[in-house]
PDB file of N, CA and C in Angstrom:
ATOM      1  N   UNK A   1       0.953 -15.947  -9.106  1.00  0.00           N
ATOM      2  CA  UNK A   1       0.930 -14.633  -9.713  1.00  0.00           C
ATOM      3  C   UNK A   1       2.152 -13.849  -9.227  1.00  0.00           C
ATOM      4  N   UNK A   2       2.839 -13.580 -10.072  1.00  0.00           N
ATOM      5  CA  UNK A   2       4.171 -12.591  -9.809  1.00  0.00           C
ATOM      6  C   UNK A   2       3.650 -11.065 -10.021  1.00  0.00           C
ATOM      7  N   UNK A   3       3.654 -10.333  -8.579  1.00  0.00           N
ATOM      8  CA  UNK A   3       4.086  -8.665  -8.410  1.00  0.00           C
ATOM      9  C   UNK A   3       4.966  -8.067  -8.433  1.00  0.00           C
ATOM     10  N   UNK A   4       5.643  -6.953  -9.180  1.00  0.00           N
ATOM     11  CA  UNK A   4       6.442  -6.357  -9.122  1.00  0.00           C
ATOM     12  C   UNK A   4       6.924  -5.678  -7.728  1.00  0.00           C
ATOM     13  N   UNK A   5       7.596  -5.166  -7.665  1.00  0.00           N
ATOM     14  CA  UNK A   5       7.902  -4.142  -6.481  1.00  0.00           C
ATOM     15  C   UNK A   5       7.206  -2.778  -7.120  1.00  0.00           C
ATOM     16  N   UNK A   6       7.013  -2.280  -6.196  1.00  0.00           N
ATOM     17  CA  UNK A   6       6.779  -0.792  -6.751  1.00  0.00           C
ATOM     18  C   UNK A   6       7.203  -0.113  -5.919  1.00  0.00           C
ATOM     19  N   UNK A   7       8.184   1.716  -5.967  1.00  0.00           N
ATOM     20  CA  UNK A   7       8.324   2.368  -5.066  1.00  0.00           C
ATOM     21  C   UNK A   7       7.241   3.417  -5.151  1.00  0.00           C
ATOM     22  N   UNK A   8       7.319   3.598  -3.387  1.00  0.00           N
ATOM     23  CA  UNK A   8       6.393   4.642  -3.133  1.00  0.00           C
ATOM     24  C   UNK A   8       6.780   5.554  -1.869  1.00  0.00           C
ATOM     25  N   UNK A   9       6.977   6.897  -2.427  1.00  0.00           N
ATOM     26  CA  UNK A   9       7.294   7.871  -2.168  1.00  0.00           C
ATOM     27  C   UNK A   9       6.436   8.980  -1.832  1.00  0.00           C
ATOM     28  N   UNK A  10       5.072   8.413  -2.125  1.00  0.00           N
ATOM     29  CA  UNK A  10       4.144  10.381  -1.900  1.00  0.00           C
ATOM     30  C   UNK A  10       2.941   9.251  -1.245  1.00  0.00           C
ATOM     31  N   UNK A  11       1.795   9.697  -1.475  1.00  0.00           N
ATOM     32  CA  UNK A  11       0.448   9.447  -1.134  1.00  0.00           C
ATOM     33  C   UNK A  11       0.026   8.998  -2.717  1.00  0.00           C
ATOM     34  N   UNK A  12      -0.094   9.522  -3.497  1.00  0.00           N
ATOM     35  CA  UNK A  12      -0.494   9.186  -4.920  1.00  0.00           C
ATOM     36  C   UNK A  12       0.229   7.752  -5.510  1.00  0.00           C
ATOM     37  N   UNK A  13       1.656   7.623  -4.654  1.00  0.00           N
ATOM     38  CA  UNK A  13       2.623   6.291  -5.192  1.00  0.00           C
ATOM     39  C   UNK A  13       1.706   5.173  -4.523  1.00  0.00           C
ATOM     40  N   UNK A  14       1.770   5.555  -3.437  1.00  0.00           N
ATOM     41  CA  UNK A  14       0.845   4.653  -2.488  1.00  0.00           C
ATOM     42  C   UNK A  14      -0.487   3.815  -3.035  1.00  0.00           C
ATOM     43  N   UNK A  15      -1.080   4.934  -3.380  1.00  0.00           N
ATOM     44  CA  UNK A  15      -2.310   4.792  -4.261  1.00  0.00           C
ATOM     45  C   UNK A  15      -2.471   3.996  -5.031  1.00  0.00           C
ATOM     46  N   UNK A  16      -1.865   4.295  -5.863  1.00  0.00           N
ATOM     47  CA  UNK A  16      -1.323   3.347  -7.527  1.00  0.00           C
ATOM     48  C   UNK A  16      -0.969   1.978  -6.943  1.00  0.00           C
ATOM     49  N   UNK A  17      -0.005   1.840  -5.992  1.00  0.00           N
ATOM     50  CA  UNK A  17       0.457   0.801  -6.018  1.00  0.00           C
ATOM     51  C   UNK A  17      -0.941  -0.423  -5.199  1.00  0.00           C
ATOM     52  N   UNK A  18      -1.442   0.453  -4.428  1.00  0.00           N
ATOM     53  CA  UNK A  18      -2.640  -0.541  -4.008  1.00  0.00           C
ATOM     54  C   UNK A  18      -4.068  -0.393  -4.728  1.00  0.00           C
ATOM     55  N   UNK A  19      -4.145   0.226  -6.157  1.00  0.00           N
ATOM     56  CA  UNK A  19      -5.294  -0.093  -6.785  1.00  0.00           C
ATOM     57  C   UNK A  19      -4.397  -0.890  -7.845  1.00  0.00           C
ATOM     58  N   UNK A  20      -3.318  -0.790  -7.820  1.00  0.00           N
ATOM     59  CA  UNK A  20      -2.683  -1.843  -8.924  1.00  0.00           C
ATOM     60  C   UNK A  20      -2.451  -3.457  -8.714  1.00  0.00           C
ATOM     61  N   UNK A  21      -2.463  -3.693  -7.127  1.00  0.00           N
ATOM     62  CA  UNK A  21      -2.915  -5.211  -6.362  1.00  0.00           C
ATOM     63  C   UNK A  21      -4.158  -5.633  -6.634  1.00  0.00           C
ATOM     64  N   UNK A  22      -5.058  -4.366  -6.316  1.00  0.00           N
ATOM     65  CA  UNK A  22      -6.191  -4.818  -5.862  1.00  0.00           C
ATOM     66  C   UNK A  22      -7.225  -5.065  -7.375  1.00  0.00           C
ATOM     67  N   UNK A  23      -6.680  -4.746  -8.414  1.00  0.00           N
ATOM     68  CA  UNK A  23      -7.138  -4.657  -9.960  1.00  0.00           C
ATOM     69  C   UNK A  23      -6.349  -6.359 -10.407  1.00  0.00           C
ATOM     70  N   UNK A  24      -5.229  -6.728  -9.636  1.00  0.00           N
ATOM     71  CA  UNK A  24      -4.442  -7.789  -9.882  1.00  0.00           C
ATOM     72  C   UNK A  24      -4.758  -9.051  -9.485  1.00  0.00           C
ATOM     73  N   UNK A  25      -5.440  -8.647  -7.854  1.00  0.00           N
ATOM     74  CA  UNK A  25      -6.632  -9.788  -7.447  1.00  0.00           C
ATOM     75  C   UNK A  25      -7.802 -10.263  -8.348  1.00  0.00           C
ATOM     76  N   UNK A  26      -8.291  -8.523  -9.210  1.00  0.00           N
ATOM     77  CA  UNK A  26      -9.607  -9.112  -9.696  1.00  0.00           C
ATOM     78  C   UNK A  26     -10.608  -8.486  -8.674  1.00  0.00           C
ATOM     79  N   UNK A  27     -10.044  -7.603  -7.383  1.00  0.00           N
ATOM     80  CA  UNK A  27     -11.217  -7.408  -6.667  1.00  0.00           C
ATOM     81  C   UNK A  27     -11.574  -6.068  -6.567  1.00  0.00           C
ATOM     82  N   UNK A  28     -13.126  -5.798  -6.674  1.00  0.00           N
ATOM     83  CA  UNK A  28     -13.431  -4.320  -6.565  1.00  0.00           C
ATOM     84  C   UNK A  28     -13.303  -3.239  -5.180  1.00  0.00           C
ATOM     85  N   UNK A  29     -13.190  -2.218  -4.967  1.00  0.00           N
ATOM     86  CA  UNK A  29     -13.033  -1.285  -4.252  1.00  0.00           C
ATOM     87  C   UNK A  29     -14.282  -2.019  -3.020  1.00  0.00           C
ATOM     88  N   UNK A  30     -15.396  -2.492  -3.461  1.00  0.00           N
ATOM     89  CA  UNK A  30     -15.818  -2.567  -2.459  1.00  0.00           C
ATOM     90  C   UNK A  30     -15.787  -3.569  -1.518  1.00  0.00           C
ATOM     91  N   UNK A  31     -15.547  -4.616  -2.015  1.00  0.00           N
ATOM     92  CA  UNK A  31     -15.220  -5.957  -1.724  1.00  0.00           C
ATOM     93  C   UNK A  31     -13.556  -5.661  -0.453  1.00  0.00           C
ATOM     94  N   UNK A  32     -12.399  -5.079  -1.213  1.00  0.00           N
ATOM     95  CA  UNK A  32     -11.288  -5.024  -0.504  1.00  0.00           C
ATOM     96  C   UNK A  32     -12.172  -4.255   1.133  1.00  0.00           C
ATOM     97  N   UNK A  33     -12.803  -2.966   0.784  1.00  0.00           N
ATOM     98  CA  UNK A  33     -13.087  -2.537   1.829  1.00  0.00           C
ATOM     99  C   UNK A  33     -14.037  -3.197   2.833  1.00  0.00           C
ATOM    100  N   UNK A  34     -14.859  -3.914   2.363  1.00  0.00           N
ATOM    101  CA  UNK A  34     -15.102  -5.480   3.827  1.00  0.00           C
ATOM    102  C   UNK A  34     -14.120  -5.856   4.012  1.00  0.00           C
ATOM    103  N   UNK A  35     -13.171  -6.612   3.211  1.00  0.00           N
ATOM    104  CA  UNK A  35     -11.828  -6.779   3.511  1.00  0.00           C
ATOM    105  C   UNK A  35     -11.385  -6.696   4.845  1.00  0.00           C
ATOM    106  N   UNK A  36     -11.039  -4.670   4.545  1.00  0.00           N
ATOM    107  CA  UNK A  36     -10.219  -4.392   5.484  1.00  0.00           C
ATOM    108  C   UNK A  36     -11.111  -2.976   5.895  1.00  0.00           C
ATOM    109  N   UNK A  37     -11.978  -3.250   6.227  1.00  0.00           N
ATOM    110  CA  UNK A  37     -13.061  -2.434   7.591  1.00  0.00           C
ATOM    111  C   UNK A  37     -12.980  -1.234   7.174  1.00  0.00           C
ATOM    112  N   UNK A  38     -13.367  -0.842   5.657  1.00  0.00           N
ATOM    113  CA  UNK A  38     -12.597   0.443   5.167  1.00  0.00           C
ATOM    114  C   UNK A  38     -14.302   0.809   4.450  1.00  0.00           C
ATOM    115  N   UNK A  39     -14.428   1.675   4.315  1.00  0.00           N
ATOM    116  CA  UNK A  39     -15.598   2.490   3.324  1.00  0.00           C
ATOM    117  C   UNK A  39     -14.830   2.588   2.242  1.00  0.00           C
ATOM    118  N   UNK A  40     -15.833   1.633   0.868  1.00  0.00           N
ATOM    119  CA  UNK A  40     -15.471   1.733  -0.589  1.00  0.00           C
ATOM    120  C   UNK A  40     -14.860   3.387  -1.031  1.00  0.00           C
ATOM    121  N   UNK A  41     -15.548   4.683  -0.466  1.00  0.00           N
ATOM    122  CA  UNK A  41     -15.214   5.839  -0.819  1.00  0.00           C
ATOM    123  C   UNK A  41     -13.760   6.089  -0.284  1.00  0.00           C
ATOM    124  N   UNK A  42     -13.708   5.977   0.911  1.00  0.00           N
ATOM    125  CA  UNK A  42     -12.532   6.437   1.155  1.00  0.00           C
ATOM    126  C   UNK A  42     -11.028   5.252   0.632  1.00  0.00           C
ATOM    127  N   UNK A  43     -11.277   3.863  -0.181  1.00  0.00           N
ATOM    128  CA  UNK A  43     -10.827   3.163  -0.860  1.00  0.00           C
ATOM    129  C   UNK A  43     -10.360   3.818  -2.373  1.00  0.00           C
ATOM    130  N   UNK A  44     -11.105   4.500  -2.374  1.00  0.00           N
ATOM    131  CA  UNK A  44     -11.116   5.488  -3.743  1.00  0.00           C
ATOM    132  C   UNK A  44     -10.522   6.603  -3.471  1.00  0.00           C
ATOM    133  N   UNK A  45     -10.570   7.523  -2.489  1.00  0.00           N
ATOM    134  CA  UNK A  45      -9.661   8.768  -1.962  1.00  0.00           C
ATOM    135  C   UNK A  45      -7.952   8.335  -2.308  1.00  0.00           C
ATOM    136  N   UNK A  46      -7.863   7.296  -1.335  1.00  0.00           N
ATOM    137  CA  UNK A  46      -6.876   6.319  -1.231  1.00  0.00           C
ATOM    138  C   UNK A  46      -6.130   6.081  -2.346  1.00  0.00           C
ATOM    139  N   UNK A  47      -6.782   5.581  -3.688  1.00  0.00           N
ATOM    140  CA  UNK A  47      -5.866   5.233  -4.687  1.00  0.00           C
ATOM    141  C   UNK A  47      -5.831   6.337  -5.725  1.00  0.00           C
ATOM    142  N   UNK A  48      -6.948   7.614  -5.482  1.00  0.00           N
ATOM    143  CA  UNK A  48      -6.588   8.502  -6.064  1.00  0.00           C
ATOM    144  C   UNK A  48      -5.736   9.300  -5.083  1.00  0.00           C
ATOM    145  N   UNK A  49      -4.696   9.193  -4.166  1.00  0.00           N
ATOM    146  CA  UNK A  49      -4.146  10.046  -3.322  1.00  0.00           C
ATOM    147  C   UNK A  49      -4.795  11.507  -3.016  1.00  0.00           C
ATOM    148  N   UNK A  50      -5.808  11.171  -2.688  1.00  0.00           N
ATOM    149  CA  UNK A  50      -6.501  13.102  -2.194  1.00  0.00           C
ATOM    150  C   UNK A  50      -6.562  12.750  -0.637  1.00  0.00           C
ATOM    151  N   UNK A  51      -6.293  11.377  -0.055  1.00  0.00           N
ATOM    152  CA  UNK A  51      -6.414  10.987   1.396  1.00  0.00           C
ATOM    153  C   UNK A  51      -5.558  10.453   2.042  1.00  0.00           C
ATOM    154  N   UNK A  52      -4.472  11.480   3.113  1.00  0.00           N
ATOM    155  CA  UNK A  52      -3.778  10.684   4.110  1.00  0.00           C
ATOM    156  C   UNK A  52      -4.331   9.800   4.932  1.00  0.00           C
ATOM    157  N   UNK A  53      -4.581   8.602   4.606  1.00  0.00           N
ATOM    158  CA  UNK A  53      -5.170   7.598   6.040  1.00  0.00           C
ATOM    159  C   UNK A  53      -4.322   7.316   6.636  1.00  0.00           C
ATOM    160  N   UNK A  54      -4.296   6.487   7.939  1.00  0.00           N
ATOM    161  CA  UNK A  54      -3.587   6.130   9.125  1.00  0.00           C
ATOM    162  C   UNK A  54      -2.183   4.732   8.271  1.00  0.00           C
ATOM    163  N   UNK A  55      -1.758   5.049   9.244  1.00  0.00           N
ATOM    164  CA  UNK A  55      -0.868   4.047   9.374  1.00  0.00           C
ATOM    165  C   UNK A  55      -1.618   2.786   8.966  1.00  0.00           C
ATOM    166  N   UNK A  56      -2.463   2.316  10.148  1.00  0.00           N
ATOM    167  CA  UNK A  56      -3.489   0.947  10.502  1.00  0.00           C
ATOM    168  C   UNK A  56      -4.256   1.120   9.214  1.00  0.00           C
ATOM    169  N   UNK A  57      -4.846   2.352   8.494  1.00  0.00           N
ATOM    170  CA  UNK A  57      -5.434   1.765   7.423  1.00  0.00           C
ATOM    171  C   UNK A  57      -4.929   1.092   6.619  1.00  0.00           C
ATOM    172  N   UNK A  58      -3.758   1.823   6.150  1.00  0.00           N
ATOM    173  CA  UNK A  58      -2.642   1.633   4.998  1.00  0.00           C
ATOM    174  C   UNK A  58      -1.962  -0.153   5.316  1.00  0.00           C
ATOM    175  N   UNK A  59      -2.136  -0.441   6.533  1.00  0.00           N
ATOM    176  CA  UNK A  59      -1.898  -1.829   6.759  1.00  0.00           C
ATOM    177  C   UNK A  59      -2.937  -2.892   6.731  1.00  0.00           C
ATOM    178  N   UNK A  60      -4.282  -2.642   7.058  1.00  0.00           N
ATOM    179  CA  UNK A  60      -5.635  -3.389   7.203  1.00  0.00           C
ATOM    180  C   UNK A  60      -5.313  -3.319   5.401  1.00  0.00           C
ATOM    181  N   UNK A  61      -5.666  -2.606   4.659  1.00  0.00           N
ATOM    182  CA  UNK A  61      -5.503  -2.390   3.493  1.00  0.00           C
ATOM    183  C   UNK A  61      -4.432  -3.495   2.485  1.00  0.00           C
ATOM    184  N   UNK A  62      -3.433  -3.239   3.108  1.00  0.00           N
ATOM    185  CA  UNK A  62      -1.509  -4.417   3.386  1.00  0.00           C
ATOM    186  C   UNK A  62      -2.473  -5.951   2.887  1.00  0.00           C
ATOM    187  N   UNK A  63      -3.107  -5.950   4.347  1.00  0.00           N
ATOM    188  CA  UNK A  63      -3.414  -7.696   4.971  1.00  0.00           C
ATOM    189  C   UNK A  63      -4.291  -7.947   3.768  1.00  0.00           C
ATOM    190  N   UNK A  64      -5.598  -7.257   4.377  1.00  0.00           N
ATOM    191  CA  UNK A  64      -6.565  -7.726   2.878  1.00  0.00           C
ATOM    192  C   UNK A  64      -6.321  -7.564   1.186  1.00  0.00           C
ATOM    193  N   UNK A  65      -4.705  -6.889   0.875  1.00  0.00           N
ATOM    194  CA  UNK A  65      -4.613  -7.572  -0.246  1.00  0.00           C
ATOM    195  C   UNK A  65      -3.268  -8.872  -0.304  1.00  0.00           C
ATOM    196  N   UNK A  66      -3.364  -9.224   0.627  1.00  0.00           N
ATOM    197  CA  UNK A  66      -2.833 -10.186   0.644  1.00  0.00           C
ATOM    198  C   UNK A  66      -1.084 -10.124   0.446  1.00  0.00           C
ATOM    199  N   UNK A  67      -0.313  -9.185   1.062  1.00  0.00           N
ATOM    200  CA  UNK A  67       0.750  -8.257   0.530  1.00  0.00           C
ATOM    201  C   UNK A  67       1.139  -7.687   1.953  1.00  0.00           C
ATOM    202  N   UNK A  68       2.976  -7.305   1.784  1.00  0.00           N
ATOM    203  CA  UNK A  68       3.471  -6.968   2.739  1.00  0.00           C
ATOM    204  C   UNK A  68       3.822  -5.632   2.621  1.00  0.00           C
ATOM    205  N   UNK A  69       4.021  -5.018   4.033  1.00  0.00           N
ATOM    206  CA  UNK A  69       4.670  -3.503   3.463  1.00  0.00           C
ATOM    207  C   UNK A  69       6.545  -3.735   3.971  1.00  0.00           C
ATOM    208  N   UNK A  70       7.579  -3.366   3.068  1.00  0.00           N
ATOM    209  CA  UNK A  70       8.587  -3.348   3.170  1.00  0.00           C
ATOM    210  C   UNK A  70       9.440  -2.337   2.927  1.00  0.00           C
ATOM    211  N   UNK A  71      10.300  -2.017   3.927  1.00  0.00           N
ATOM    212  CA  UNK A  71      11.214  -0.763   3.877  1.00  0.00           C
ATOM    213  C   UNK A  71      12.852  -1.129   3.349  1.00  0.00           C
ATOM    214  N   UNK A  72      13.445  -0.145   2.696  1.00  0.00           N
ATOM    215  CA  UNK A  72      14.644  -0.479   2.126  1.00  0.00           C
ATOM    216  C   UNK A  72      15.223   0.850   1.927  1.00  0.00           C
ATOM    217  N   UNK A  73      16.514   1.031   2.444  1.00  0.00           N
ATOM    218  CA  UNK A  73      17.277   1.744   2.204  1.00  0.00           C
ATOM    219  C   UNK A  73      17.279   2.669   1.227  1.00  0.00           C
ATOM    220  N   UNK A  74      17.385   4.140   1.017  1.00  0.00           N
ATOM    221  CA  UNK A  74      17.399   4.384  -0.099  1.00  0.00           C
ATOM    222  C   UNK A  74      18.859   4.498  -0.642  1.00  0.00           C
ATOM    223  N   UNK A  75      19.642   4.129  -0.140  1.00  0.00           N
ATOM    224  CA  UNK A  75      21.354   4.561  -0.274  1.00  0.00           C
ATOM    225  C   UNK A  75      21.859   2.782  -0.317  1.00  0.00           C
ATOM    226  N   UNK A  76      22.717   2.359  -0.255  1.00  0.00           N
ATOM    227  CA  UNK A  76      23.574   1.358   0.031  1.00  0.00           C
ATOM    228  C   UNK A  76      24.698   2.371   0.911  1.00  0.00           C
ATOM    229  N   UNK A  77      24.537   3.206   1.529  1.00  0.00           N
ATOM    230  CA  UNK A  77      25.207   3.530   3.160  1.00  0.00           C
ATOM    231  C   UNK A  77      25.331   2.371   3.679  1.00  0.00           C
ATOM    232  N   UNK A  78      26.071   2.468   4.232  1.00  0.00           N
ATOM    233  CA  UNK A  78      26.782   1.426   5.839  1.00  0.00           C
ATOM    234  C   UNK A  78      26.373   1.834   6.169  1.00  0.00           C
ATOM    235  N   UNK A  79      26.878   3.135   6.990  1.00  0.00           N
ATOM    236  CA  UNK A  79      25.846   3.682   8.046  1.00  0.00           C
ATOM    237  C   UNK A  79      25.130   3.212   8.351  1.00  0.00           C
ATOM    238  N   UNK A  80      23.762   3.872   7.411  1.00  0.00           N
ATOM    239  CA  UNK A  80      22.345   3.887   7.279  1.00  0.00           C
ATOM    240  C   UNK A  80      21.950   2.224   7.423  1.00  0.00           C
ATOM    241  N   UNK A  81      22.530   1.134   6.788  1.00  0.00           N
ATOM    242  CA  UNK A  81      22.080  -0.072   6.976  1.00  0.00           C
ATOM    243  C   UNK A  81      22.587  -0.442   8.435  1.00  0.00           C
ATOM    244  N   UNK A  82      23.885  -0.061   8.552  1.00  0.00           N
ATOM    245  CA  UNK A  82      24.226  -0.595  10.542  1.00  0.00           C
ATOM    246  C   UNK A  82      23.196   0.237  11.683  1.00  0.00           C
ATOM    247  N   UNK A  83      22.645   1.730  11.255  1.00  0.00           N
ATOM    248  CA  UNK A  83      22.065   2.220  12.546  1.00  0.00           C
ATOM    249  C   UNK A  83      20.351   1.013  12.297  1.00  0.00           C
ATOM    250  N   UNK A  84      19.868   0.360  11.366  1.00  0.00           N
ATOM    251  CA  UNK A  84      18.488  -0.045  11.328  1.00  0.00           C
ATOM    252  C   UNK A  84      19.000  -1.910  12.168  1.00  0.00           C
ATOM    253  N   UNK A  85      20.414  -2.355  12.588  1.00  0.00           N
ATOM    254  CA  UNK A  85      20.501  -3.478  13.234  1.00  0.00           C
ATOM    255  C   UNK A  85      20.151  -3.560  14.383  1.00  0.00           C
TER     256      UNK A  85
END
């Protein structure tokens, strides 16, 4: 199964982009949240962005859909790519 990239920029990007995996698996809100040690409701806060969760959620979340989180430049700076070596 091929995923796109998606950028995400707010809490709501966030959202989208992990009910758009987790609709891609085939798996429901409640299922991911055994998953990843999460309450189905606040799975739903989550992809409707009304909920800043933690870091660790947003990653337990990562693992159990089977998916990485990746950072990228927003510039093609030198700089900016030599200070992250």
């Amino acid at each position: 199964m091929i995923f796109d990239k998606q950028l995400i920029r707010s809490l709501r990007q966030a959202g989208i982009a992990l009910r758009n995996r987790r609709k891609a698996l085939g798996l429901r809100q409640g299922e991911l949240g055994r998953r990843a040690g999460v309450k189905q409701a606040t799975i739903s806060d989550i992809e409707n962005g009304v909920v800043a969760a933690s870091l660790e959620t947003y990653l337990n979340l990562v693992t159990a859909l089977d998916s990485e989180l990746h950072l990228t430049p927003r510039t093609a700076d030198p700089v900016l790519t030599e200070q992250g070596s």
